[in-house]
Each structure stands twice: as structure tokens, then as C-alpha cells.
Protein backbone atom coordinates (compact mmCIF):
# COMPACT_ATOMS: atom_id res chain seq x y z
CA UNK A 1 -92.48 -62.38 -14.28
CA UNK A 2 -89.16 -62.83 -12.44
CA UNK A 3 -90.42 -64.99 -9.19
CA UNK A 4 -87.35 -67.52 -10.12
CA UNK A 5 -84.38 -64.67 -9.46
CA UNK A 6 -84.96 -64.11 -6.00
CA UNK A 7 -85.73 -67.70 -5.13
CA UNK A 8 -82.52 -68.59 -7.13
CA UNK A 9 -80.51 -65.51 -4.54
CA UNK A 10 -82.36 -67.50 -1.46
CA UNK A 11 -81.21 -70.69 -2.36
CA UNK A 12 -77.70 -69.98 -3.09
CA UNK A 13 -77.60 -68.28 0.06
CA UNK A 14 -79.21 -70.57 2.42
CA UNK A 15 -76.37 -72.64 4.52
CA UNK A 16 -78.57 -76.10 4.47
CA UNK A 17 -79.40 -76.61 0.85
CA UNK A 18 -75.46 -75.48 0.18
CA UNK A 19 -74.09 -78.47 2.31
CA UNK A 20 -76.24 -80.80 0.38
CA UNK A 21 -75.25 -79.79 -2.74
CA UNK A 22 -71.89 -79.46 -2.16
CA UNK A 23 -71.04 -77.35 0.49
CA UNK A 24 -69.07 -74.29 -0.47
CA UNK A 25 -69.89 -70.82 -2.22
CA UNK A 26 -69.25 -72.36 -5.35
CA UNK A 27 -71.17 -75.18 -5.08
CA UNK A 28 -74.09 -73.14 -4.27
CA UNK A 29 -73.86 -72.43 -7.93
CA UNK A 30 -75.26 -75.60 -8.56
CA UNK A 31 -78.97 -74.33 -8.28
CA UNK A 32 -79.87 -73.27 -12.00
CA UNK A 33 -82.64 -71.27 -13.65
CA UNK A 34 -84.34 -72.96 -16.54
CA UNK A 35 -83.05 -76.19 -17.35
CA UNK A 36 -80.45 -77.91 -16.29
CA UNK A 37 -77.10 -77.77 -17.91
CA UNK A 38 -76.69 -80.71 -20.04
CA UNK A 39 -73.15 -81.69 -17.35
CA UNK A 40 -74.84 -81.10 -14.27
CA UNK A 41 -73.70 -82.72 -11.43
CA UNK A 42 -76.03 -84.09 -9.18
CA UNK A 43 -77.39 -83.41 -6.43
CA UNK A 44 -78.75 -79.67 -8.21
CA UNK A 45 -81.99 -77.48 -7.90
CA UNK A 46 -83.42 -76.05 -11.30
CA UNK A 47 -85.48 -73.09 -10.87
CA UNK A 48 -88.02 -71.90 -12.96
CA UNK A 49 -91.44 -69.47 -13.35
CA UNK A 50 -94.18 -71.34 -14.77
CA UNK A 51 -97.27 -68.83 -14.26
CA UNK A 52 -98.09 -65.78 -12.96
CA UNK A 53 -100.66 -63.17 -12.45
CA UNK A 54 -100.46 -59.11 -11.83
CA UNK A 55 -102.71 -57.47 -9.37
CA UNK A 56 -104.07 -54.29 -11.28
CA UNK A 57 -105.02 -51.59 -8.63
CA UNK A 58 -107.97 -49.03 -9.87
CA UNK A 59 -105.45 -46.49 -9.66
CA UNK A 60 -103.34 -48.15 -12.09
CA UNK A 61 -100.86 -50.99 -13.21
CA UNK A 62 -100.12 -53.68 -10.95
CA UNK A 63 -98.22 -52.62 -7.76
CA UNK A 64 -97.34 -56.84 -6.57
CA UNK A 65 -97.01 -59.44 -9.15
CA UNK A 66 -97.98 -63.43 -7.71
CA UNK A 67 -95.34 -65.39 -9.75
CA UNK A 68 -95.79 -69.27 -9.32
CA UNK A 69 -92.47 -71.27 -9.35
CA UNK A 70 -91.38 -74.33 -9.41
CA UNK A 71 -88.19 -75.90 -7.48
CA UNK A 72 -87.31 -78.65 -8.98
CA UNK A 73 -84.17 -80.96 -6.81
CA UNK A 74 -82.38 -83.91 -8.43
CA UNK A 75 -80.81 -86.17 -6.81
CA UNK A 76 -79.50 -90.08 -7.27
CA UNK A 77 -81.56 -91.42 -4.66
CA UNK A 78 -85.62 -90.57 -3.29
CA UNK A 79 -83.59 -90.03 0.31
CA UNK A 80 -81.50 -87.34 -1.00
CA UNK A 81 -84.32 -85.85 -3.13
CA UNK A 82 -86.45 -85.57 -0.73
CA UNK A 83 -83.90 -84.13 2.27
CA UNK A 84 -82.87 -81.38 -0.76
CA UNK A 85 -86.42 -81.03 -1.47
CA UNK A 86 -87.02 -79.95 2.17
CA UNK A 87 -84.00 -77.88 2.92
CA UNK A 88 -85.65 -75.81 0.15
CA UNK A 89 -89.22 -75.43 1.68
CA UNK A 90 -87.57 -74.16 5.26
CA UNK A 91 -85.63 -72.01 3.26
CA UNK A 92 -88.34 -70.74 1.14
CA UNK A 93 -91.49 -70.79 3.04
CA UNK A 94 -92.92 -67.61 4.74
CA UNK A 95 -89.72 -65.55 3.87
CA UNK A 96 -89.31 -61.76 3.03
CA UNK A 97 -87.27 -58.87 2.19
CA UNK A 98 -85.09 -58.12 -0.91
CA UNK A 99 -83.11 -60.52 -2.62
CA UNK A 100 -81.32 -60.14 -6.40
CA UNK A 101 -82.79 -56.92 -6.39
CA UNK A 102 -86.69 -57.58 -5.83
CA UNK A 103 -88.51 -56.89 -2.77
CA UNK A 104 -90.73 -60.33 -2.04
CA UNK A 105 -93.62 -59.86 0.09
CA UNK A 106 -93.92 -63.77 0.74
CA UNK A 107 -92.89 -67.02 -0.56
CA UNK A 108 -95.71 -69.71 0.27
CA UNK A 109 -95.23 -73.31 -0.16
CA UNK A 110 -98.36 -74.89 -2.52
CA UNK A 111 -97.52 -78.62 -3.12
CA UNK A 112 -95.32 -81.15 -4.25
CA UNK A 113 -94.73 -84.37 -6.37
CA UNK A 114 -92.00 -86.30 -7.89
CA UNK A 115 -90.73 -88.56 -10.65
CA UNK A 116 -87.58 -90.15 -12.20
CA UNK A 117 -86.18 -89.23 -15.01
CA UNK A 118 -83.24 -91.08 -17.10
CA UNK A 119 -79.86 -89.21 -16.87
CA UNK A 120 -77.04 -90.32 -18.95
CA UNK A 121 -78.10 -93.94 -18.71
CA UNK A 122 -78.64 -93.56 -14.56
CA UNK A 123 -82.12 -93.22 -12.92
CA UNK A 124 -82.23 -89.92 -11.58
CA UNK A 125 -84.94 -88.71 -8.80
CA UNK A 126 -86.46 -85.41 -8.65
CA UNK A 127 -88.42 -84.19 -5.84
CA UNK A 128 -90.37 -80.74 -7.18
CA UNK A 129 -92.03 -77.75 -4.80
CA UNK A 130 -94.23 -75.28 -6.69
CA UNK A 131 -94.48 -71.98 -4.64
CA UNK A 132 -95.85 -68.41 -4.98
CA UNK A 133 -93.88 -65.79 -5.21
CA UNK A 134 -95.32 -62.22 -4.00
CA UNK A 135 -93.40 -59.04 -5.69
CA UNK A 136 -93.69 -55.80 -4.47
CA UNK A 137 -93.12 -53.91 -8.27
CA UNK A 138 -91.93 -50.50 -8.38
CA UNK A 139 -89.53 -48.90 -10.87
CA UNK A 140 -86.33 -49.97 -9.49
CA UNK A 141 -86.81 -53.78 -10.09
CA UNK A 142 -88.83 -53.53 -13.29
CA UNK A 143 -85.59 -53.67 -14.92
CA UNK A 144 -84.32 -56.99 -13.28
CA UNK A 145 -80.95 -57.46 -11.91
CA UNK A 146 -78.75 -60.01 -14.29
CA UNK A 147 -77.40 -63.21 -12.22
CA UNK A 148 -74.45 -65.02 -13.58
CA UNK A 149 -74.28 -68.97 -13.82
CA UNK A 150 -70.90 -69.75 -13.08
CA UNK A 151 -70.58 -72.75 -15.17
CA UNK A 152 -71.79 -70.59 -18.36
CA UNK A 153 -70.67 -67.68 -17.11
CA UNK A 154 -72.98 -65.55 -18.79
CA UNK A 155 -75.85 -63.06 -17.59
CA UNK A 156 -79.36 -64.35 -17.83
């Protein structure tokens, strides 16, 4: 279940969510799958798959894969939370096509909620979106395409 690599290419792509997180192509790094890194600088998005479900056909194994994923944005304050928060949904909701090497049939928005958490001794808001995630699976993207986090700078 890979729903959080294309949502991870639409994010660092999207022009909004980069000028609240930092603003240039670099910055746009700053949305992360998994956790976050433990010298994160906020505001950053952490992207994760918590759930999914294939949709066997008679004829066979599943041809579209509904991932559920979460978007999680942290921020110092609720306001810029929650303005993060939404620059993700327009991003996000009702889009298509291919992106990090997976063709998504549709993102839908499902519902959100938020919370603090403590931060290196700083209150630290989070505003998180779960969404679904509609693959289209054939044999090209059952491999995956690797993305690199630029502060790591490993494949994952």
C-alpha cells in the first residue's frame, strides 16, 4: 500500500503548501513520510498510510487499491495549522493523474481533527486530514518508485 508516495509528489509540488512551509523547491522537502525527523523545522507535513483495502476483480487480483492516508501539518500556532492544513485539502481533494510513478484515480477528503503535542519543550499544533487514496495497479507501479528525503538523503 503506497497511497503516501504520490500524495508526498502532490504536496511537494503544489505552489500554496510550498510558500507556507518555506517557499522554495527545497523547502518543499519539508513534507516527510513516516515520522518526522527528530530536527524538523516547523511548519512541516508528515505523510503516512495507515489502512488500506484491494479491490479483487473475479477475473483476478486487485486492479485499484483504496489506500487511506493521513496528512498530518505542524505548525507553532492553531492559525498556521490550520491555513497548512487547508492548502493541503485544495491540493489534494478530487485530484488525478500520475504522480511518483502511480496512476491515482482520486484523492477524497474524509475528515479531520487536531491536537498538540510537546516539541522540544514548545507546544506544537497539528492539524491532521485523513484521505483515500484510489490506485489504478498494473505492473509498472507494483514496483514503487524510490523518493529521496533530502535531509537524510536516502531512498525510502
Amino acid at each position: 500500500m503506497n497511497g503516501y508516495l504520490p500524495v508526498i509528489a502532490i504536496l511537494r509540488a503544489s505552489g500554496p503548501v510550498g510558500l507556507l512551509i518555506g517557499g522554495s523547491g527545497t523547502q518543499t522537502a519539508k513534507v516527510f513520510p513516516g515520522d518526522l525527523p527528530q530536527k524538523a523545522v516547523f511548519p512541516c507535513i508528515s505523510v503516512d498510510t495507515y489502512d488500506g483495502e484491494p479491490f479483487d476483480t473475479k477475473d483476478g487480483v486487485s486492479v485499484v487499491d483504496h489506500d487511506l492516508v493521513k496528512v498530518m501539518c505542524f505548525a507553532e500556532t492553531d492559525s498556521a495549522a490550520y491555513q497548512l492544513a487547508t492548502a493541503c485539502r485544495n491540493a489534494l481533494d478530487g485530484i488525478s493523474g500520475t504522480y511518483n510513478g502511480y496512476y491515482v484515480e482520486n484523492v477524497r477528503w474524509l475528515r479531520p481533527s487536531s491536537y498538540d503535542i510537546d516539541a522540544t519543550n514548545k507546544r506544537i499544533r497539528v492539524h491532521e486530514h485523513d484521505y483515500e487514496v484510489r490506485i489504478r495497479i498494473d505492473a509498472s507501479n507494483l514496483v514503487g518508485t524510490d523518493i529521496i528525503i533530502e535531509d537524510e538523503g536516502s531512498p525510502i
